[in-house]
Every structure is written in C-alpha cells, then in structure tokens.
C-alpha atoms as a PDB file:
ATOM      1  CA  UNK A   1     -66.857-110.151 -59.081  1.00  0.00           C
ATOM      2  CA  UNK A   2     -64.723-112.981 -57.624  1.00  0.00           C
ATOM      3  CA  UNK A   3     -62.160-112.326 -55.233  1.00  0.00           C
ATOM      4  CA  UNK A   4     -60.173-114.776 -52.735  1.00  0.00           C
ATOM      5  CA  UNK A   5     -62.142-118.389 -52.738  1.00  0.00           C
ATOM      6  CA  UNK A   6     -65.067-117.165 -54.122  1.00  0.00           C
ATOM      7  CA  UNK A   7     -65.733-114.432 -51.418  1.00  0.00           C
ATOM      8  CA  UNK A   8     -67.449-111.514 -53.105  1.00  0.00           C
ATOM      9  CA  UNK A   9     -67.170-108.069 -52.494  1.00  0.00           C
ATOM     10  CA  UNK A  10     -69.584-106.393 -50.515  1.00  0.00           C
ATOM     11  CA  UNK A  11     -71.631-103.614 -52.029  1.00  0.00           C
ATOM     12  CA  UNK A  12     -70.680 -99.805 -50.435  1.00  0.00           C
ATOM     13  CA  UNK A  13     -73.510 -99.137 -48.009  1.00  0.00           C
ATOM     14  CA  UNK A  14     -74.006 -95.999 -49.714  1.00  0.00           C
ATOM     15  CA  UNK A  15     -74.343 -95.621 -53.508  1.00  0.00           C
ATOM     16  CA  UNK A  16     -73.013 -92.772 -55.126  1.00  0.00           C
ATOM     17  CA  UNK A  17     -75.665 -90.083 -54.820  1.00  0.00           C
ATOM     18  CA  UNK A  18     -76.161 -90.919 -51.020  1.00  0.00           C
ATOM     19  CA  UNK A  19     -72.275 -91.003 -50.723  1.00  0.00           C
ATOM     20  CA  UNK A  20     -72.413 -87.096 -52.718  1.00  0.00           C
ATOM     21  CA  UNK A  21     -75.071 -85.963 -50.196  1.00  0.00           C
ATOM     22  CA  UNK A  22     -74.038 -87.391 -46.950  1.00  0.00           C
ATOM     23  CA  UNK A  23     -70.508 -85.540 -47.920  1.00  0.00           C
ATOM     24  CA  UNK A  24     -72.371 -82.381 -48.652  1.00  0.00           C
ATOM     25  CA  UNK A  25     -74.751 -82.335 -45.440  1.00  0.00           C
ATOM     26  CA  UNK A  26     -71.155 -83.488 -43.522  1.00  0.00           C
ATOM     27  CA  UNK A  27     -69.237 -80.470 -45.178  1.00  0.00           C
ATOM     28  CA  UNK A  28     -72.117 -77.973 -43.346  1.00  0.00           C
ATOM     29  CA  UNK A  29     -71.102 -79.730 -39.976  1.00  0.00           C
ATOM     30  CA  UNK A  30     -73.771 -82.433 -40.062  1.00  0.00           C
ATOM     31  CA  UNK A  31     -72.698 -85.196 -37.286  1.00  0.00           C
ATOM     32  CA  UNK A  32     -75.295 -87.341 -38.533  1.00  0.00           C
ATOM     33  CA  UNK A  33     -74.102 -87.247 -41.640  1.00  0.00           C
ATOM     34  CA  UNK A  34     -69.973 -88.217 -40.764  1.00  0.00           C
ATOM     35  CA  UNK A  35     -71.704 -90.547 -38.530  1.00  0.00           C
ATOM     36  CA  UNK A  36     -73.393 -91.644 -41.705  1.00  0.00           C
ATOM     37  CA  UNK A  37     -70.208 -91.955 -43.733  1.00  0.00           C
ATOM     38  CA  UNK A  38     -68.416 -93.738 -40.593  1.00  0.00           C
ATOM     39  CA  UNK A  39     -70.714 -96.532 -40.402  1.00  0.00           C
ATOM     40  CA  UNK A  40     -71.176 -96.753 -44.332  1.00  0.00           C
ATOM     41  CA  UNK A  41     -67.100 -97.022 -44.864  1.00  0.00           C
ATOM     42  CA  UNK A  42     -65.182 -97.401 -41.697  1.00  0.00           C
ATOM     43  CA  UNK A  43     -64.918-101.482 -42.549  1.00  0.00           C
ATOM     44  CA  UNK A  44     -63.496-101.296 -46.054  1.00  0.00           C
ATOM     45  CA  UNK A  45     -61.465 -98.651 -44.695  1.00  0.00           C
ATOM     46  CA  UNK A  46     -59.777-100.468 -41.948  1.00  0.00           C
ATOM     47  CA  UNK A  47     -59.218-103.426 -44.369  1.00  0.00           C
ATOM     48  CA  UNK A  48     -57.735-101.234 -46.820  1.00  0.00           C
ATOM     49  CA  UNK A  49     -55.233 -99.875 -44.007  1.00  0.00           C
ATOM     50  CA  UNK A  50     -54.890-103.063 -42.314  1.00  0.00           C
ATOM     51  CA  UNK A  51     -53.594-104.827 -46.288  1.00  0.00           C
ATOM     52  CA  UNK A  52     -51.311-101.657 -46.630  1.00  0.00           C
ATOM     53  CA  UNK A  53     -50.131-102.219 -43.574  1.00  0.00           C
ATOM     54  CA  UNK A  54     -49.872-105.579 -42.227  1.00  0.00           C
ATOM     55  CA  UNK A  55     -50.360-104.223 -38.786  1.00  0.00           C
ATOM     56  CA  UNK A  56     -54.254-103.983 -37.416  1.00  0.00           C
ATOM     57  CA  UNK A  57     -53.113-101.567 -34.279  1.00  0.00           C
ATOM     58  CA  UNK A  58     -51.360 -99.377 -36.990  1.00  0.00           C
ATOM     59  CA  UNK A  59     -54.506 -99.611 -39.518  1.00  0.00           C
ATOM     60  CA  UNK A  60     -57.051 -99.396 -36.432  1.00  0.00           C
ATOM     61  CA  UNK A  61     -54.891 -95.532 -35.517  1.00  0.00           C
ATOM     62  CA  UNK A  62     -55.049 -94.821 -39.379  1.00  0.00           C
ATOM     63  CA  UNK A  63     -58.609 -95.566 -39.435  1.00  0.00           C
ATOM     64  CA  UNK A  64     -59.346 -93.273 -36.702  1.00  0.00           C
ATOM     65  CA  UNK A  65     -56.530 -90.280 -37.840  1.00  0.00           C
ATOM     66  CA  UNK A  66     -58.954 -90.831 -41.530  1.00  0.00           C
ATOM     67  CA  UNK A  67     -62.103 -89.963 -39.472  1.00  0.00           C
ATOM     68  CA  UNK A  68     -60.827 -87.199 -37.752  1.00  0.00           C
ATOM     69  CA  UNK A  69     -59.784 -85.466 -40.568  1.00  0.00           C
ATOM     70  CA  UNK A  70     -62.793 -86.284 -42.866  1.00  0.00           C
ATOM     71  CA  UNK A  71     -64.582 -82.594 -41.924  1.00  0.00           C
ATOM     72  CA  UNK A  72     -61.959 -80.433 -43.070  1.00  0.00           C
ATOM     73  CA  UNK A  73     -60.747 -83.298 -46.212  1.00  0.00           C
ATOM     74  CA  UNK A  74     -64.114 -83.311 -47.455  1.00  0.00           C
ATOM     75  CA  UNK A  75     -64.215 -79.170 -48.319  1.00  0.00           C
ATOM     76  CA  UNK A  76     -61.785 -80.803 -50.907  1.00  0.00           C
ATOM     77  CA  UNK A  77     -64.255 -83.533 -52.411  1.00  0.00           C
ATOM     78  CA  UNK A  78     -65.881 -82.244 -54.958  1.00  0.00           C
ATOM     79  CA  UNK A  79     -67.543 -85.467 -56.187  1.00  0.00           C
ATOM     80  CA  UNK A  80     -66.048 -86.684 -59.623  1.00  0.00           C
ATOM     81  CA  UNK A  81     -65.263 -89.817 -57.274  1.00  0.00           C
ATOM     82  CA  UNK A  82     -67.402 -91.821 -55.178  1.00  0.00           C
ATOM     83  CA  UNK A  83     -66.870 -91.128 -51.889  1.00  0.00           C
ATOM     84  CA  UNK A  84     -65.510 -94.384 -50.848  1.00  0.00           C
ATOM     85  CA  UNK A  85     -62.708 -93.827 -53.291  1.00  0.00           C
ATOM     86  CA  UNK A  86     -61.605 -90.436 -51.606  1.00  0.00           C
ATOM     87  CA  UNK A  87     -61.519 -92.208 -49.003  1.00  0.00           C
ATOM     88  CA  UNK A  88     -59.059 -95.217 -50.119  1.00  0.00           C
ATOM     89  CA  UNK A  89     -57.048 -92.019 -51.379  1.00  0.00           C
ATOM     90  CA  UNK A  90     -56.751 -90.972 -48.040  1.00  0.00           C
ATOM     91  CA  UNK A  91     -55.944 -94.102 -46.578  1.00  0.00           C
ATOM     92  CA  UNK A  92     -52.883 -94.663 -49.503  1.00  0.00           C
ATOM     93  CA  UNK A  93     -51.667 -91.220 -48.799  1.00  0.00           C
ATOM     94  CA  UNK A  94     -51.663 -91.659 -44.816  1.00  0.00           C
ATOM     95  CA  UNK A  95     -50.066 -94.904 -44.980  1.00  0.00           C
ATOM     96  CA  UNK A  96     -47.352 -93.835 -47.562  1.00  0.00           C
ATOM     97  CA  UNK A  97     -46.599 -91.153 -44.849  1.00  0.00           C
ATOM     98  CA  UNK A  98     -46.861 -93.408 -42.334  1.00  0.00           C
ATOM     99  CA  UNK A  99     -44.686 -95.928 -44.298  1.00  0.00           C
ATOM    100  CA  UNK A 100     -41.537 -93.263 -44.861  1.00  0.00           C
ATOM    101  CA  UNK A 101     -41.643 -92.392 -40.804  1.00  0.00           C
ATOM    102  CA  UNK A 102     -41.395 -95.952 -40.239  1.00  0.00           C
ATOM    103  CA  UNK A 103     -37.918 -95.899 -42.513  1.00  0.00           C
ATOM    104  CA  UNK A 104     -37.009 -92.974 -41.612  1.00  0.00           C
ATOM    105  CA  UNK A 105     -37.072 -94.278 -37.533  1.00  0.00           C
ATOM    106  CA  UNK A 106     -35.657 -97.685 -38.391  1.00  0.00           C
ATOM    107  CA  UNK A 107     -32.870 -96.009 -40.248  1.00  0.00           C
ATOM    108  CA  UNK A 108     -32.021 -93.602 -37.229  1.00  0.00           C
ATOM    109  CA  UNK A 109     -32.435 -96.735 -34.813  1.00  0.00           C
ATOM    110  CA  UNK A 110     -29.583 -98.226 -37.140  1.00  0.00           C
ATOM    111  CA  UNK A 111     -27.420 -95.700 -37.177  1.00  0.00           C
ATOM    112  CA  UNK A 112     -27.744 -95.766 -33.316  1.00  0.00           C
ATOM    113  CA  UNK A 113     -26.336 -98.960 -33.343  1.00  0.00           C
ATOM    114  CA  UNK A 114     -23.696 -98.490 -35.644  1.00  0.00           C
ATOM    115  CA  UNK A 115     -22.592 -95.982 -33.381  1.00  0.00           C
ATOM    116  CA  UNK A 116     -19.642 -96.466 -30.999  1.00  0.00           C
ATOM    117  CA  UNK A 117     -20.874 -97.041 -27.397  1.00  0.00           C
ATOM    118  CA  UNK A 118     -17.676 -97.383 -25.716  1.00  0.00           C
ATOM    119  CA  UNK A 119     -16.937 -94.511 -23.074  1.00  0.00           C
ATOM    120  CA  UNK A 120     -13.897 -91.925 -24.019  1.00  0.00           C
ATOM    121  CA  UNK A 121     -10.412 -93.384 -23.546  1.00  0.00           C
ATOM    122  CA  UNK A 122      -9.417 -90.561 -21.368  1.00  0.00           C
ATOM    123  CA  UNK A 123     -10.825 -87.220 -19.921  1.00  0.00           C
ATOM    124  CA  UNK A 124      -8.643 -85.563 -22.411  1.00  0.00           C
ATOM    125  CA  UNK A 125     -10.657 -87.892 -25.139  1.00  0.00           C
ATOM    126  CA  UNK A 126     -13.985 -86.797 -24.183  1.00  0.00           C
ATOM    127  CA  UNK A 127     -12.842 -82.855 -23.582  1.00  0.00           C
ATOM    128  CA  UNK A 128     -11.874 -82.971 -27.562  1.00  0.00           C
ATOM    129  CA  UNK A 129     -15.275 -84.120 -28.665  1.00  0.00           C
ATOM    130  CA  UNK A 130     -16.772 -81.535 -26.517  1.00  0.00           C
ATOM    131  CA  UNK A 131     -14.627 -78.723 -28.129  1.00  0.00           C
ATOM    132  CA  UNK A 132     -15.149 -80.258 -31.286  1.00  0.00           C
ATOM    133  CA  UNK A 133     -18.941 -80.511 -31.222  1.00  0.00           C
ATOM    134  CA  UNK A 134     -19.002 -76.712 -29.513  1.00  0.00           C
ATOM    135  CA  UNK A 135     -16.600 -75.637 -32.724  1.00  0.00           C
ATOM    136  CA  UNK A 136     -19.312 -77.370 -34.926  1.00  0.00           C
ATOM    137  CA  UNK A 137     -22.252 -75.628 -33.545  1.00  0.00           C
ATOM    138  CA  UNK A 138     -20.622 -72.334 -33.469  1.00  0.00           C
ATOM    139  CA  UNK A 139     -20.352 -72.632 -37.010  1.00  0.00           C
ATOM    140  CA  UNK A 140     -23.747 -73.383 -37.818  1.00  0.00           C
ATOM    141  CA  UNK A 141     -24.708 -70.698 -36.460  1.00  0.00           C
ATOM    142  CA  UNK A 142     -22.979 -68.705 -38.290  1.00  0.00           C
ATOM    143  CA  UNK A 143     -24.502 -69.738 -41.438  1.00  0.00           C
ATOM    144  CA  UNK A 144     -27.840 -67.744 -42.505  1.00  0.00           C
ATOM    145  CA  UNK A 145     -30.677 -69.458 -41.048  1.00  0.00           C
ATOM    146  CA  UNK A 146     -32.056 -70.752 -44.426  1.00  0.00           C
ATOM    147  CA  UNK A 147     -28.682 -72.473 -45.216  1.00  0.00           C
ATOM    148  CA  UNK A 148     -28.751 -74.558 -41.745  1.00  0.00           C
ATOM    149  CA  UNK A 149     -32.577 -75.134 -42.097  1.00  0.00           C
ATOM    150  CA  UNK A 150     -31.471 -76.955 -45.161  1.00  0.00           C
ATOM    151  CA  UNK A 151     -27.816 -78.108 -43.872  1.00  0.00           C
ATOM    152  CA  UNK A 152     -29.331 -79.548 -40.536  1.00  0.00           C
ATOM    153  CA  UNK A 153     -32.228 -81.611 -42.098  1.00  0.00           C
ATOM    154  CA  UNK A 154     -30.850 -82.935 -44.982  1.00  0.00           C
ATOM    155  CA  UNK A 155     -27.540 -84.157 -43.566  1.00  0.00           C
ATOM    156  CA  UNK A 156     -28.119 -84.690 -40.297  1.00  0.00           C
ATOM    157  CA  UNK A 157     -31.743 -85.313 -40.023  1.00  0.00           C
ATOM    158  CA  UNK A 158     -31.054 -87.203 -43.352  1.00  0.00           C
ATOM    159  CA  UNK A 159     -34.374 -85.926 -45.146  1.00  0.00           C
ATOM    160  CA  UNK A 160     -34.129 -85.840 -48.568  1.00  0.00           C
ATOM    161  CA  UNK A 161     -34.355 -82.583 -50.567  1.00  0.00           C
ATOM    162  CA  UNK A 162     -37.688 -83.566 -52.343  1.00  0.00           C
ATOM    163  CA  UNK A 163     -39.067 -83.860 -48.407  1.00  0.00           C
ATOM    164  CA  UNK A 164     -36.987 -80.626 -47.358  1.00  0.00           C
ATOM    165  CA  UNK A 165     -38.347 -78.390 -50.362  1.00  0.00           C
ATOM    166  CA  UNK A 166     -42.057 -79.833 -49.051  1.00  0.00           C
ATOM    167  CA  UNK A 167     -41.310 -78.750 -45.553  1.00  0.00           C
ATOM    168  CA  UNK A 168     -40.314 -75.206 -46.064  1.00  0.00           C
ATOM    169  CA  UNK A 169     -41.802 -74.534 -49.240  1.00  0.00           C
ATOM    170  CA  UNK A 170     -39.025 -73.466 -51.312  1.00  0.00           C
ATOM    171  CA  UNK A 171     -37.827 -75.686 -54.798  1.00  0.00           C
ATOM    172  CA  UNK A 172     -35.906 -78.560 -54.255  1.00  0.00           C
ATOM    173  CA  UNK A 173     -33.552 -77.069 -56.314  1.00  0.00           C
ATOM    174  CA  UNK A 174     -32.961 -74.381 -53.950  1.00  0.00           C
ATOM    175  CA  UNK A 175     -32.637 -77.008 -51.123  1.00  0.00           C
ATOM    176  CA  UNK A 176     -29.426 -78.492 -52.941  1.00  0.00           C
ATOM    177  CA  UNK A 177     -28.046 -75.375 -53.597  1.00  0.00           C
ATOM    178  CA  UNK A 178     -28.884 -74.013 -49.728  1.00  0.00           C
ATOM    179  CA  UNK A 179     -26.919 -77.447 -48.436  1.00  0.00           C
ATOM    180  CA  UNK A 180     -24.603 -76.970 -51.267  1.00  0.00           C
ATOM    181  CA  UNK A 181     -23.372 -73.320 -49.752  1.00  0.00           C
ATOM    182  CA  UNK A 182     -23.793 -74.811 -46.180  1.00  0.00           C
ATOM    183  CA  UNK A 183     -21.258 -77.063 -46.563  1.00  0.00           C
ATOM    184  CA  UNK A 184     -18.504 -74.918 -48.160  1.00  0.00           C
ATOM    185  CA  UNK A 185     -18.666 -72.391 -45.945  1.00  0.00           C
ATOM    186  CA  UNK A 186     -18.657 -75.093 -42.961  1.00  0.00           C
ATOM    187  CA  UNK A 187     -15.869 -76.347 -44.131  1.00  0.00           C
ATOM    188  CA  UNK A 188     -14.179 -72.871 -44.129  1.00  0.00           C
ATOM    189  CA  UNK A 189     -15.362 -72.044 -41.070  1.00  0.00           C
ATOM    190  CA  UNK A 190     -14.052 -75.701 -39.599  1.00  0.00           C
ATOM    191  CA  UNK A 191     -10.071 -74.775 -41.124  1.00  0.00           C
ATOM    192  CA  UNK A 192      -7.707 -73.138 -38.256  1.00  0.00           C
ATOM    193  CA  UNK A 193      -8.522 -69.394 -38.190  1.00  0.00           C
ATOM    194  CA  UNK A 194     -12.035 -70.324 -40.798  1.00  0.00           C
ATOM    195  CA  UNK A 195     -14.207 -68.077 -38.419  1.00  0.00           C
ATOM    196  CA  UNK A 196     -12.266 -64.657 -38.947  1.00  0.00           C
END
C-alpha cells in the first residue's frame, strides 16, 4: 500500500497471534511482555498522537500516559482486534480528552480576558461586590448538594450536561433538570427577603 510519495507502511513488529499473546502474558504482569508491546508499537503510536495532535511534546506525554495505562487497559482486550488497533483506540480516545481540556482552558483563558481588569471605582464599589458575591454563596449553599453539583459545573465551570451526567453518574436528563431547579430557587433566594 502507497502512502505519501511512495513511502510504504511498515509492517507491525508483531503479527496478530504474537500481538494476542504478548497481551495475555502482559495481563499476568509480564514486564517482558509490555516491554514487548512497547518496543513493537510505541513508534506508530507516537505518530498516531503526534498527527492527532500537531504537537510532538503533547504526543511524546500521550505516548507515555498510553503505556502507563496499558496493564490495567489490557484486562479489557479481549482480542477481536489486533493489538495495535486497541492501541490507536486508546490514543483517539486520550487525545479527544486531551483535545476538549485544551477548549475547555482556552475558553476560560478568554473569558479571563473579557473580564474587566480595572480596580473598583470606590471602596464603597468594591464593598458591594463583596456583599454581593457573599449573598451569592450563601445561597448556594442553601441549595441541596446535588442541585449545586450540577448548578456550579455547568454554569460556572461551563461543562456541558452530557460531561456533567459522565462525572457524577446520573442521566443527563437529570443534570438539566438539577440546574433547571438550581436556578429558580437561586433566583428566589437572590429577591429581597428570598432566603426566609
């Protein structure tokens, strides 16, 4: 098979069957045998990372986070694939993960700099905002813990309720519905005399 200017692609060191048994011998705690699988797959695995990535420190950390977590990832290969492709699954499902902290941090940093920077425009200013952000805490915590769990990560941490419902484990469904009550009674805790 052909692939950029007539490079071809190199064969996996191990075939199949050595792939199945090296995984098997590493699954028993073999070091031999992860050091086995290492050498066998550790190139196309860092080019894999490094193409998803466009980033060889990023791929080179992914490459070593894959290896590290081969032991306990393998008690989950059960050998319908070769080995090398559980191992590209890996890679695609660290570097999605990786991908979404990567937004998720450059869309804090921006929101940082939309952010108004300019000190209070009095002590009376700045005493407010205090109050204000005391009244606002106050009031989560008056919310059951399961509504600000959901309240606090979806709207301020700004995860979404498909990553929420992963998180704790409940249906996203009932994420919605958690932020849903969160913010009603918020804002009836929030009107003049909410909290009584």
């Amino acid at each position: 098979m052909q692939l950029l200017h007539g490079a071809r692609r190199a064969p996996a060191v191990l075939a199949d069957d050595e792939g199945r048994r090296a995984s098997a011998q590493a699954r028993r705690g073999s070091p031999l045998a992860l050091a086995e699988i290492y050498d066998a797959n550790h190139t196309r695995v860092r080019q894999l990372a490094r193409r998803l990535l466009g980033d060889d420190a990023a791929a080179e950390d992914l490459v070593q986070e894959i290896f590290e977590q081969l032991p306990r990832a393998l008690k989950r290969f059960r050998g319908a694939s070769s080995l090398e492709t559980f191992l590209f699954a890996m890679v695609v499902n660290r570097t999605r993960a990786h991908l979404r902290g990567a937004i998720r941090r450059r869309r804090a940093l921006e929101r940082l700099t939309r952010e108004p920077t300019a000190p209070a425009a009095s002590l009376d200013d700045d005493l407010h905002t205090r109050r204000r952000a005391a009244e606002i805490i106050a009031a989560l915590d008056q919310l059951p813990l399961a509504q600000r769990v959901a309240f606090v990560l979806c709207e301020v941490q700004e995860m979404s309720a498909g990553e929420v419902s992963k998180l704790t484990g409940v249906p996203e469904a009932t994420v919605r519905t958690r932020v849903f009550h969160a913010r009603r009674r918020l804002r009836d805790l929030m009107q003049p005399g909410g909290g009584s």
